[in-house]
C-alpha atoms as a PDB file:
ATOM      1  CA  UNK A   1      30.691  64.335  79.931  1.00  0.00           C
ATOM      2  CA  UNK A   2      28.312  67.039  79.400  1.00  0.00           C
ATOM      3  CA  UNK A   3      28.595  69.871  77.090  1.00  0.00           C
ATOM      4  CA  UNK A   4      26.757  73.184  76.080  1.00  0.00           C
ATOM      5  CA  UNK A   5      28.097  74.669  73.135  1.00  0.00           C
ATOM      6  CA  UNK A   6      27.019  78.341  71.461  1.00  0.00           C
ATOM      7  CA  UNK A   7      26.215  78.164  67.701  1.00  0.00           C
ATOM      8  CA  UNK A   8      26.914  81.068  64.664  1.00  0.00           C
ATOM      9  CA  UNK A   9      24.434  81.729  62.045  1.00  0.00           C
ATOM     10  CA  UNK A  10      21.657  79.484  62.465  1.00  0.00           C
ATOM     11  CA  UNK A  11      18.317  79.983  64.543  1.00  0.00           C
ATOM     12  CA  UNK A  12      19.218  77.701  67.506  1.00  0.00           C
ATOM     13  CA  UNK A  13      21.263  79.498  69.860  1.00  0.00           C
ATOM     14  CA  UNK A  14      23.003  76.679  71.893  1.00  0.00           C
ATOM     15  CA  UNK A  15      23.188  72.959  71.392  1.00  0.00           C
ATOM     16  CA  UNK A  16      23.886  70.705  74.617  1.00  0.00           C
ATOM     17  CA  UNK A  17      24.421  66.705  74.289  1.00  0.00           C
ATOM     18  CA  UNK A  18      26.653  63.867  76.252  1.00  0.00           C
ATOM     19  CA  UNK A  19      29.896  62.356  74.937  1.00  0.00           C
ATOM     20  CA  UNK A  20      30.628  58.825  76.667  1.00  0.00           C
ATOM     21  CA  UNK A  21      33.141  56.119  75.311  1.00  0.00           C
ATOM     22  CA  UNK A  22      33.011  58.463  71.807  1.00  0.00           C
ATOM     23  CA  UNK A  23      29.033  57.947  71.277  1.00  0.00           C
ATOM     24  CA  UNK A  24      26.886  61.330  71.792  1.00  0.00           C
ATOM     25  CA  UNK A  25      23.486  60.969  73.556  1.00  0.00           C
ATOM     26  CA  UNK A  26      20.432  63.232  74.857  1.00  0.00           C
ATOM     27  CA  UNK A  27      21.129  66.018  72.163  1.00  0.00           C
ATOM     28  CA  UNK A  28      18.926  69.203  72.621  1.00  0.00           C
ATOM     29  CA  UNK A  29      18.840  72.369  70.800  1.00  0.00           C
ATOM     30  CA  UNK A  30      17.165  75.267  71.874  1.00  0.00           C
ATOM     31  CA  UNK A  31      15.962  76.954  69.491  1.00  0.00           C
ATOM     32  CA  UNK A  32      15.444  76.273  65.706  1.00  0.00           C
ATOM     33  CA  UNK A  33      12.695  74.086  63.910  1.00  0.00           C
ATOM     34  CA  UNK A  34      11.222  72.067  66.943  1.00  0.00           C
ATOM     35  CA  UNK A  35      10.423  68.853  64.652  1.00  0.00           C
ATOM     36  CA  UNK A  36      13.318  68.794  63.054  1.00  0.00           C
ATOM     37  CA  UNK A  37      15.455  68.933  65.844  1.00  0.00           C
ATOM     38  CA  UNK A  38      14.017  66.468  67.850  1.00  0.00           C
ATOM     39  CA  UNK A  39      14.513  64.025  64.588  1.00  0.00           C
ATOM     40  CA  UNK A  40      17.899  64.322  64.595  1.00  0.00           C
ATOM     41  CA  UNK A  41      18.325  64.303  68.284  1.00  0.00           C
ATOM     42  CA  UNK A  42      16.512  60.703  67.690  1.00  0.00           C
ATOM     43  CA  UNK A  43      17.920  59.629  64.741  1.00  0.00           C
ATOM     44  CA  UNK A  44      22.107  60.590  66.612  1.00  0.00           C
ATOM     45  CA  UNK A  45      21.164  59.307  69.911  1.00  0.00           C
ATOM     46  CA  UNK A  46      23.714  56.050  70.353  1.00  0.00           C
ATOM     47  CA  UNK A  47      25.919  57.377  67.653  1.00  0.00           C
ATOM     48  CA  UNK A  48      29.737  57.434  67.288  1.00  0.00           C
ATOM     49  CA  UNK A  49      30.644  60.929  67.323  1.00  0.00           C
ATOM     50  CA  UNK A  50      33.207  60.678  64.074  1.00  0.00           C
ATOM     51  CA  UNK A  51      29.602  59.201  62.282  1.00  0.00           C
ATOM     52  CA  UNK A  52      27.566  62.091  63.477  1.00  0.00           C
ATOM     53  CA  UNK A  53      30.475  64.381  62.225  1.00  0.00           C
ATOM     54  CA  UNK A  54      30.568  62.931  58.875  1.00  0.00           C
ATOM     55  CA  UNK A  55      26.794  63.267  58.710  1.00  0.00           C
ATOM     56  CA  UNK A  56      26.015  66.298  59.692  1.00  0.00           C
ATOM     57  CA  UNK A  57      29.488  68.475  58.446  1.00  0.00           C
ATOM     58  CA  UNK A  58      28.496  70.664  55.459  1.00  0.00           C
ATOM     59  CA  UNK A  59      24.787  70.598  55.708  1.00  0.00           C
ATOM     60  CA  UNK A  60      22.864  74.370  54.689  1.00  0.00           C
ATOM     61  CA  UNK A  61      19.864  75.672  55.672  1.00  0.00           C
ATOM     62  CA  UNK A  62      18.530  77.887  52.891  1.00  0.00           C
ATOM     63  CA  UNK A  63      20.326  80.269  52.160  1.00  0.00           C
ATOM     64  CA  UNK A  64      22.502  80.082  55.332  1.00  0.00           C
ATOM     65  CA  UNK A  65      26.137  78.741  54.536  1.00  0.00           C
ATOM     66  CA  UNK A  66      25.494  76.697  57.858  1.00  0.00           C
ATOM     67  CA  UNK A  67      22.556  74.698  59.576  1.00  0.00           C
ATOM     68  CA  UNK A  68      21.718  73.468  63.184  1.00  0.00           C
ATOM     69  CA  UNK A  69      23.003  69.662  62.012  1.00  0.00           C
ATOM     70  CA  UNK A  70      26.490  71.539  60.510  1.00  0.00           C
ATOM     71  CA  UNK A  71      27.182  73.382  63.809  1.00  0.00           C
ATOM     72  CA  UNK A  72      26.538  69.995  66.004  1.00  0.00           C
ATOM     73  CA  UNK A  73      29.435  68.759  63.624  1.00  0.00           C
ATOM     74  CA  UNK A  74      31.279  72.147  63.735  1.00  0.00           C
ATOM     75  CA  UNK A  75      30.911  71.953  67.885  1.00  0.00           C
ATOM     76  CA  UNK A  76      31.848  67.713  67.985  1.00  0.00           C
ATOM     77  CA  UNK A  77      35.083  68.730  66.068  1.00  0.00           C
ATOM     78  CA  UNK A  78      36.123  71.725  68.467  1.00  0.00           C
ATOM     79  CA  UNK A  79      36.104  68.946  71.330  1.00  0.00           C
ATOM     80  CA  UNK A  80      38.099  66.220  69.705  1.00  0.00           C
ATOM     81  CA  UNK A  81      40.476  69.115  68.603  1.00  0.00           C
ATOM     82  CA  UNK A  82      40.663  69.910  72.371  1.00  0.00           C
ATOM     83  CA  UNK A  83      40.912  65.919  74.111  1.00  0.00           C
END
């Protein structure tokens, strides 16, 4: 299944990826730090989505109480909270 989901507080504005059989795959963000991105699309593509969670939950971005990585885990958990 597809998803688009809106982020808070962090310079990407939406983050879109694929959940099938609990592994996420073709992450984009659009927005943010271009290189950076696309290294964590790479480095999550495949992954099970309670791994990417654990990963990427409670990661900052200078001064920011958030990052692109934290709201991927923030938006990951909204959807299991809603299966």
């Amino acid at each position: 299944m597809h998803y688009t989901c809106n982020t808070k507080g962090v310079c990407a504005q939406t983050i879109s990826f694929d959940i099938n059989d609990n592994k996420i795959s073709n992450i984009s963000f659009n927005g943010g730090c271009p290189g950076n991105l696309k290294m964590i699309s790479k480095l999550l593509d495949g992954k099970d989505v309670d791994y990417v969670i654990k990963m990427c939950k409670g990661n900052t971005c200078g001064y920011k109480n958030t990052s692109c990585a934290d709201q991927l885990a923030e938006a990951l958990i909204k959807i299991k909270d809603n299966k």
